[in-house]
PDB file of N, CA and C in Angstrom:
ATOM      1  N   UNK A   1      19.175  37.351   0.954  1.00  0.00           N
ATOM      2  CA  UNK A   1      18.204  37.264   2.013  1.00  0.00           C
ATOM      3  C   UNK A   1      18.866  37.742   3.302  1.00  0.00           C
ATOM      4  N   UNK A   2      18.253  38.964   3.890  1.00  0.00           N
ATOM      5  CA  UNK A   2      19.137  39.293   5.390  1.00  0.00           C
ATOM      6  C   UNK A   2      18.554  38.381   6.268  1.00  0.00           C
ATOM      7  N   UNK A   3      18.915  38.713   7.621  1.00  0.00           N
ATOM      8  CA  UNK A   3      18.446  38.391   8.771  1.00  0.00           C
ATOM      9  C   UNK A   3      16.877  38.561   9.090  1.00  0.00           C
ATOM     10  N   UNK A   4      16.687  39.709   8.642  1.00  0.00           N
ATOM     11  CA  UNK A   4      15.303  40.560   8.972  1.00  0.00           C
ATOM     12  C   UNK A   4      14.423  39.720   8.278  1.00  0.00           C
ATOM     13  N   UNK A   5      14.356  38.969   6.778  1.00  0.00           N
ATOM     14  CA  UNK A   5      13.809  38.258   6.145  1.00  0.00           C
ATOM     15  C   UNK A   5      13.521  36.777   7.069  1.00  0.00           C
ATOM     16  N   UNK A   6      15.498  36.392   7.312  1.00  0.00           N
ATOM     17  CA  UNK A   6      14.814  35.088   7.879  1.00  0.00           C
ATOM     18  C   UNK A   6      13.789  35.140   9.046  1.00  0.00           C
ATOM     19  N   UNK A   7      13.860  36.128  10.144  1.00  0.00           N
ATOM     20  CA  UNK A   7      12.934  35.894  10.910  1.00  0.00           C
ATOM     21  C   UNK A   7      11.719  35.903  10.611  1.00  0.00           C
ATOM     22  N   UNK A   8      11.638  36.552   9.934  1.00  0.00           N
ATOM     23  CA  UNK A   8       9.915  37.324   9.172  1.00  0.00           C
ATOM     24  C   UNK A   8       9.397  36.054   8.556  1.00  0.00           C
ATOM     25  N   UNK A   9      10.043  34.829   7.722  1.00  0.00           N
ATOM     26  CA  UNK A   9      10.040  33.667   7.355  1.00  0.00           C
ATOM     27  C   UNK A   9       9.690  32.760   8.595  1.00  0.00           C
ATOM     28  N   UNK A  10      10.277  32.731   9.424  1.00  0.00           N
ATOM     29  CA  UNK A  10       9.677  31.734  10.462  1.00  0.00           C
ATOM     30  C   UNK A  10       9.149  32.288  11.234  1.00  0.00           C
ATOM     31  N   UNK A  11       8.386  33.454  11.594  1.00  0.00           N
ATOM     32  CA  UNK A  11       7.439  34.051  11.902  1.00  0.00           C
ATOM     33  C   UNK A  11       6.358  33.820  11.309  1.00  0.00           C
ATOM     34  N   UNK A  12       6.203  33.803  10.313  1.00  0.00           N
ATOM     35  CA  UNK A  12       4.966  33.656   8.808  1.00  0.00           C
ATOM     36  C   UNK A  12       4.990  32.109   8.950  1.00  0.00           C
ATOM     37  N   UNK A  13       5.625  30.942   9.305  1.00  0.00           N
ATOM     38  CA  UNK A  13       5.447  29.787   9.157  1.00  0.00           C
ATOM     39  C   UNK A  13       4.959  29.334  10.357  1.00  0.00           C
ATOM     40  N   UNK A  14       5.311  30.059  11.544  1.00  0.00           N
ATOM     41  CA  UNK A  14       4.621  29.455  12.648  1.00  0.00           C
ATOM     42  C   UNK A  14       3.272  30.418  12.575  1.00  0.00           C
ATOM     43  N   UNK A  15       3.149  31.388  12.446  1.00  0.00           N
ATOM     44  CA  UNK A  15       1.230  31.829  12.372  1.00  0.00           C
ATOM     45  C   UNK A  15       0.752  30.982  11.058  1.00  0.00           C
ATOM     46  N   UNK A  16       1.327  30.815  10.163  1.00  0.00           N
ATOM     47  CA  UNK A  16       0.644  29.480   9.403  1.00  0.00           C
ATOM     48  C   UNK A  16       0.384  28.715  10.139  1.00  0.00           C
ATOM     49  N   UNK A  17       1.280  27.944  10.752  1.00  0.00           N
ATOM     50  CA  UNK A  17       1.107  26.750  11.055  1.00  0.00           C
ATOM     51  C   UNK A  17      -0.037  26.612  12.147  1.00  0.00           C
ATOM     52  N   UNK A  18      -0.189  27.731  12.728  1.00  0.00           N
ATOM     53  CA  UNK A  18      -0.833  28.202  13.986  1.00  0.00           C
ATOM     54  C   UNK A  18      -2.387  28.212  13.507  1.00  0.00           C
ATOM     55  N   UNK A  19      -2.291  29.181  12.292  1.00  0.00           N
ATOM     56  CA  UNK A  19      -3.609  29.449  12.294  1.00  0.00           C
ATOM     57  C   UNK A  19      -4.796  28.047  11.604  1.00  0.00           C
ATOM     58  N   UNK A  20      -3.859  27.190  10.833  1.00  0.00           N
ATOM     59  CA  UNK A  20      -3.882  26.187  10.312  1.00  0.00           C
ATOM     60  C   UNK A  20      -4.672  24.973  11.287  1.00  0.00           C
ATOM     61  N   UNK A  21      -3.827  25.363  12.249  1.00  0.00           N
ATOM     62  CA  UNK A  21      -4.212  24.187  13.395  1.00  0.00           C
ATOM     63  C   UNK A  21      -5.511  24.754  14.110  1.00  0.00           C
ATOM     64  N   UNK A  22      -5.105  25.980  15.097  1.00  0.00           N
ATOM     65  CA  UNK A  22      -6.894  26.759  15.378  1.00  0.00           C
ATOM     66  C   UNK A  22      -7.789  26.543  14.468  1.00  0.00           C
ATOM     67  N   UNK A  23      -8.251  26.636  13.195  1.00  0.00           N
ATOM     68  CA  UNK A  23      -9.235  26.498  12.546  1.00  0.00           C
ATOM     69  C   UNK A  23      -9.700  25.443  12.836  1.00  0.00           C
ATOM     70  N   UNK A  24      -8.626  24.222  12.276  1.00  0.00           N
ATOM     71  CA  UNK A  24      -8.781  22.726  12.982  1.00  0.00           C
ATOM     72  C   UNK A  24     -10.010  22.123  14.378  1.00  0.00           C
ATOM     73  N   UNK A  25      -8.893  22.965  15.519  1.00  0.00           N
ATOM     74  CA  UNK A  25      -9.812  23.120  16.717  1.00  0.00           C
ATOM     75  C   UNK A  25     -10.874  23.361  16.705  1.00  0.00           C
ATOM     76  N   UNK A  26     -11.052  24.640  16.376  1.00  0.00           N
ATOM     77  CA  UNK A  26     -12.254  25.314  16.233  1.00  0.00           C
ATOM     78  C   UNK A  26     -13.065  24.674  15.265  1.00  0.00           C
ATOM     79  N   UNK A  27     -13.080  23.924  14.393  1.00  0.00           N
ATOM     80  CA  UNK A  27     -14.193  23.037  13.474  1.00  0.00           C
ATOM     81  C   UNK A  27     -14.607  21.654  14.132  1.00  0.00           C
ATOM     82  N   UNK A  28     -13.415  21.668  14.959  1.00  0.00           N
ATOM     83  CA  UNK A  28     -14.086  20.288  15.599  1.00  0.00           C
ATOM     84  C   UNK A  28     -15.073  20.472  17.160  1.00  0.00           C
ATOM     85  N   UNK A  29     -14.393  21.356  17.802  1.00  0.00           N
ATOM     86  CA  UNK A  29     -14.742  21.730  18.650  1.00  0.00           C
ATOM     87  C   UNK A  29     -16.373  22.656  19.040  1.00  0.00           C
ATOM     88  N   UNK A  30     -16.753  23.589  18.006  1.00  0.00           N
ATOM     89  CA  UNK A  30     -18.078  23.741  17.613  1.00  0.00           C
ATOM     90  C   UNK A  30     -18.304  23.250  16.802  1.00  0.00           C
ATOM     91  N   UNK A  31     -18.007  22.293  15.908  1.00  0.00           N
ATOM     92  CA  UNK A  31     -19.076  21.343  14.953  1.00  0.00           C
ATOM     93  C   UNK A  31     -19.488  22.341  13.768  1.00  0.00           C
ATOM     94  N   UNK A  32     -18.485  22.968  13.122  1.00  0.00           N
ATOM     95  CA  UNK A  32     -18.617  23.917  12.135  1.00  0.00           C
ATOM     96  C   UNK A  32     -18.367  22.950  10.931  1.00  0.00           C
ATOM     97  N   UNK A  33     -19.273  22.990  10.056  1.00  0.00           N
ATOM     98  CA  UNK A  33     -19.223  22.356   8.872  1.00  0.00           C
ATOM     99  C   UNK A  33     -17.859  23.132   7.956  1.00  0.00           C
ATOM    100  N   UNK A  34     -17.554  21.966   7.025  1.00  0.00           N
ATOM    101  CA  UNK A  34     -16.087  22.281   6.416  1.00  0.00           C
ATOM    102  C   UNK A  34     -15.964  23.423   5.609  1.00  0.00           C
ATOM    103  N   UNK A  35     -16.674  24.309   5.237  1.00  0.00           N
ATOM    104  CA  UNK A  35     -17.545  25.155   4.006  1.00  0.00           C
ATOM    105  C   UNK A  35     -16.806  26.098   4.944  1.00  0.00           C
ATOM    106  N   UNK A  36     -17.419  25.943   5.805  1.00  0.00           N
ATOM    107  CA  UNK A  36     -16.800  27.535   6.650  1.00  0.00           C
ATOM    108  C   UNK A  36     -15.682  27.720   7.460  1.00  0.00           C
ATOM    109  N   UNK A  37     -15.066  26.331   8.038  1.00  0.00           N
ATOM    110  CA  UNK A  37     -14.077  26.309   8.324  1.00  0.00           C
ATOM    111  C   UNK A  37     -12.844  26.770   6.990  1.00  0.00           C
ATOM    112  N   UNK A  38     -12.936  26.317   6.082  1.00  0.00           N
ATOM    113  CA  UNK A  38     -12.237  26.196   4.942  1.00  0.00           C
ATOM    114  C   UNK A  38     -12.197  27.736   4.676  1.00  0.00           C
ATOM    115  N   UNK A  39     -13.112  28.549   4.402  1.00  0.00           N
ATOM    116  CA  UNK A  39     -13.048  29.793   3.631  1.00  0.00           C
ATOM    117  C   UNK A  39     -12.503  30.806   4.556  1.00  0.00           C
ATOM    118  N   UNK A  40     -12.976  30.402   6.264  1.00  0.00           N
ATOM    119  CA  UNK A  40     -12.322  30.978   7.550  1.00  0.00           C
ATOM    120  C   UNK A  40     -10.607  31.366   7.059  1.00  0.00           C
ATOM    121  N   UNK A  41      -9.983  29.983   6.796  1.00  0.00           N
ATOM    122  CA  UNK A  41      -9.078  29.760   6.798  1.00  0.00           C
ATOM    123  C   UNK A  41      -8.667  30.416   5.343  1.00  0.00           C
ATOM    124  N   UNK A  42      -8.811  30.458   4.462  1.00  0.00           N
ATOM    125  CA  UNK A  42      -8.563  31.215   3.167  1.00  0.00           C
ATOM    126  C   UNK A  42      -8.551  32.660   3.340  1.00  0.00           C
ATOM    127  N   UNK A  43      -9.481  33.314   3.845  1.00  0.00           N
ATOM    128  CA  UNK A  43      -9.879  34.846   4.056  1.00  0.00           C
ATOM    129  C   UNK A  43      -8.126  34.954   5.389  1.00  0.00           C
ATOM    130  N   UNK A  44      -8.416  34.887   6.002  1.00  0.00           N
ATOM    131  CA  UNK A  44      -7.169  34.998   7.274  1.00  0.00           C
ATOM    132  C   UNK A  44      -5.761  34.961   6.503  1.00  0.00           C
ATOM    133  N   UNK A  45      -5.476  33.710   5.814  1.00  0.00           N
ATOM    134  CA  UNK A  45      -4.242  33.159   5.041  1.00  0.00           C
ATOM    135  C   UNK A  45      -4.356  34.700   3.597  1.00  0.00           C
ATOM    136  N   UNK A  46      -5.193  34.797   3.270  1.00  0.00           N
ATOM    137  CA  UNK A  46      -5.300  35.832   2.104  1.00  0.00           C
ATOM    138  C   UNK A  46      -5.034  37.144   2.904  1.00  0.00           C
ATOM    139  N   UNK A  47      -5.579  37.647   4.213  1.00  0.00           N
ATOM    140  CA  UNK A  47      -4.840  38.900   4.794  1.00  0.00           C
ATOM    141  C   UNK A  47      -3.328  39.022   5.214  1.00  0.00           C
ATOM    142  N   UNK A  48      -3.034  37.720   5.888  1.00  0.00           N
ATOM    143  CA  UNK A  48      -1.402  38.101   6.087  1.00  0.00           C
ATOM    144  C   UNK A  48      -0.947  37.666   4.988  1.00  0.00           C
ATOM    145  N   UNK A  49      -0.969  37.206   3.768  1.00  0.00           N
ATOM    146  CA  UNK A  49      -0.177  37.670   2.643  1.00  0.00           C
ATOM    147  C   UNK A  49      -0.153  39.363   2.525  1.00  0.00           C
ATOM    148  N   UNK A  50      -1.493  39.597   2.814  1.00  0.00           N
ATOM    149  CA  UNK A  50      -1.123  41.039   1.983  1.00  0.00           C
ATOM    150  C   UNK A  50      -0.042  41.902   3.018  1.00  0.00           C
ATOM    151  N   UNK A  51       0.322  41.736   3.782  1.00  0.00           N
ATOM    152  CA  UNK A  51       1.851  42.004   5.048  1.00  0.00           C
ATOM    153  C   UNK A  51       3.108  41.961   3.868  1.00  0.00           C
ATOM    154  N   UNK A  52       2.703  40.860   3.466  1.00  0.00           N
ATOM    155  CA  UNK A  52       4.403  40.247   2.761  1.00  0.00           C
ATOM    156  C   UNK A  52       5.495  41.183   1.952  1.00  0.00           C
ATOM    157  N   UNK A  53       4.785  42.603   1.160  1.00  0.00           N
ATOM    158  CA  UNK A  53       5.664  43.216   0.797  1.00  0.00           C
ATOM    159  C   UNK A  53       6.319  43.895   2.115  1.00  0.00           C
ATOM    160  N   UNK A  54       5.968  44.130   3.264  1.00  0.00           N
ATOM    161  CA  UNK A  54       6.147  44.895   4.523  1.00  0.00           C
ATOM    162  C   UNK A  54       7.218  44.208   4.920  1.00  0.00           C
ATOM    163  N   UNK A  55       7.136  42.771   5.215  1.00  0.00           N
ATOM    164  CA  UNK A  55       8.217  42.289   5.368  1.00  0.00           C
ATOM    165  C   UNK A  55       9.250  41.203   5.325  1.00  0.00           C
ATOM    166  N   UNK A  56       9.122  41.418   3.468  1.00  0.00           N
ATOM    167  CA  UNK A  56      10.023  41.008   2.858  1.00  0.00           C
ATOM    168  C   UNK A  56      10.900  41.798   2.496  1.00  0.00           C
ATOM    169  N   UNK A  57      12.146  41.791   1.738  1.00  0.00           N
ATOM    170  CA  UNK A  57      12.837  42.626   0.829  1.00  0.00           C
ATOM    171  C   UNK A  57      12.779  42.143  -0.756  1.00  0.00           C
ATOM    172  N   UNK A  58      12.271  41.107  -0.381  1.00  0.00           N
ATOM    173  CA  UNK A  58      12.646  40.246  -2.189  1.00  0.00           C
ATOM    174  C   UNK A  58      11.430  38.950  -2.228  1.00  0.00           C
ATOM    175  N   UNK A  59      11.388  38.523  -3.508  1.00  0.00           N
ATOM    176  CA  UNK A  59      10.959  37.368  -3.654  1.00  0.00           C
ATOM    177  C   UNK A  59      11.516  35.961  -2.727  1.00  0.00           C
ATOM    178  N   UNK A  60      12.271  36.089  -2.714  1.00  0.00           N
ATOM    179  CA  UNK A  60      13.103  34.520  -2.297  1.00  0.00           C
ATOM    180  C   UNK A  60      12.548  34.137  -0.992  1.00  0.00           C
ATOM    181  N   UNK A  61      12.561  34.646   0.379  1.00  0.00           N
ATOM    182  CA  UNK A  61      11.818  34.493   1.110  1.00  0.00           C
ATOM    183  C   UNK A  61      10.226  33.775   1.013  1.00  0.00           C
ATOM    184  N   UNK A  62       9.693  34.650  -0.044  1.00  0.00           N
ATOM    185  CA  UNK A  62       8.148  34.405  -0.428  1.00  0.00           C
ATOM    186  C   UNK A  62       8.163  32.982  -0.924  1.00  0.00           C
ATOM    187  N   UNK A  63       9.031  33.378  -1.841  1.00  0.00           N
ATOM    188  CA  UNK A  63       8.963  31.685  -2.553  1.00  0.00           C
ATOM    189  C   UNK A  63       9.598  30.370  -1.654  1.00  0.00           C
ATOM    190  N   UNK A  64      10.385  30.822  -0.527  1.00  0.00           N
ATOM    191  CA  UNK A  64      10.826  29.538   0.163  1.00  0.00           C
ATOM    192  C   UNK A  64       9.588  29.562   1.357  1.00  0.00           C
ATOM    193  N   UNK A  65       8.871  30.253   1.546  1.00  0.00           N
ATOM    194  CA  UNK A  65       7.361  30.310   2.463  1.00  0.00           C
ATOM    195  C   UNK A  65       6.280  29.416   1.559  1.00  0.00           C
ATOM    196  N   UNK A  66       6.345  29.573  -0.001  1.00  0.00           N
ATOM    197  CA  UNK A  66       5.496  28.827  -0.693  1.00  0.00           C
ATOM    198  C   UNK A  66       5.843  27.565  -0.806  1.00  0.00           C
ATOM    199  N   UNK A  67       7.275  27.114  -0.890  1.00  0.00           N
ATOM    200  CA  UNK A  67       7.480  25.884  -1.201  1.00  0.00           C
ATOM    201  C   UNK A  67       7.465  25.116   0.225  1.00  0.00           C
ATOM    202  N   UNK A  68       7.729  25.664   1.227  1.00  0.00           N
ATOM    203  CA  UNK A  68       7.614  24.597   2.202  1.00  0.00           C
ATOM    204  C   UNK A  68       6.175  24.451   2.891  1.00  0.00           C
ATOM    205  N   UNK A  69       5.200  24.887   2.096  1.00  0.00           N
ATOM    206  CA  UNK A  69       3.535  25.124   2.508  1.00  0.00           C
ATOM    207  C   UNK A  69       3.552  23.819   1.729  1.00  0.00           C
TER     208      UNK A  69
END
């Protein structure tokens, strides 16, 4: 795992964590039923995966992004 990985790793964990929490906001805040908050959040989380071969070099990264989700 280089350098370039680890950042890209805690880069990807704080827009998780980020986008995780905005949805949050945003469902409570307009009164969006969970249906759509939820799939909001799936569709978004399903585009920046597709980044991950860009910038990763390897699995290991990916998989230490999955296990600490």
């Amino acid at each position: 795992m280089t350098a370039r990985d680890l950042v890209a790793l805690v880069a990807m964990m704080v827009v998780l964590a980020g986008t995780v929490t905005a949805t949050g906001i945003c469902a409570r805040r307009f009164n969006l039923c969970p249906e759509l908050s939820r799939k909001t959040l799936h569709v978004v989380l399903g585009f920046t995966t597709l980044g991950f071969p860009l910038m990763f070099s390897g699995f290991i990264p990916v998989l230490l992004l999955a296990l600490a989700s």
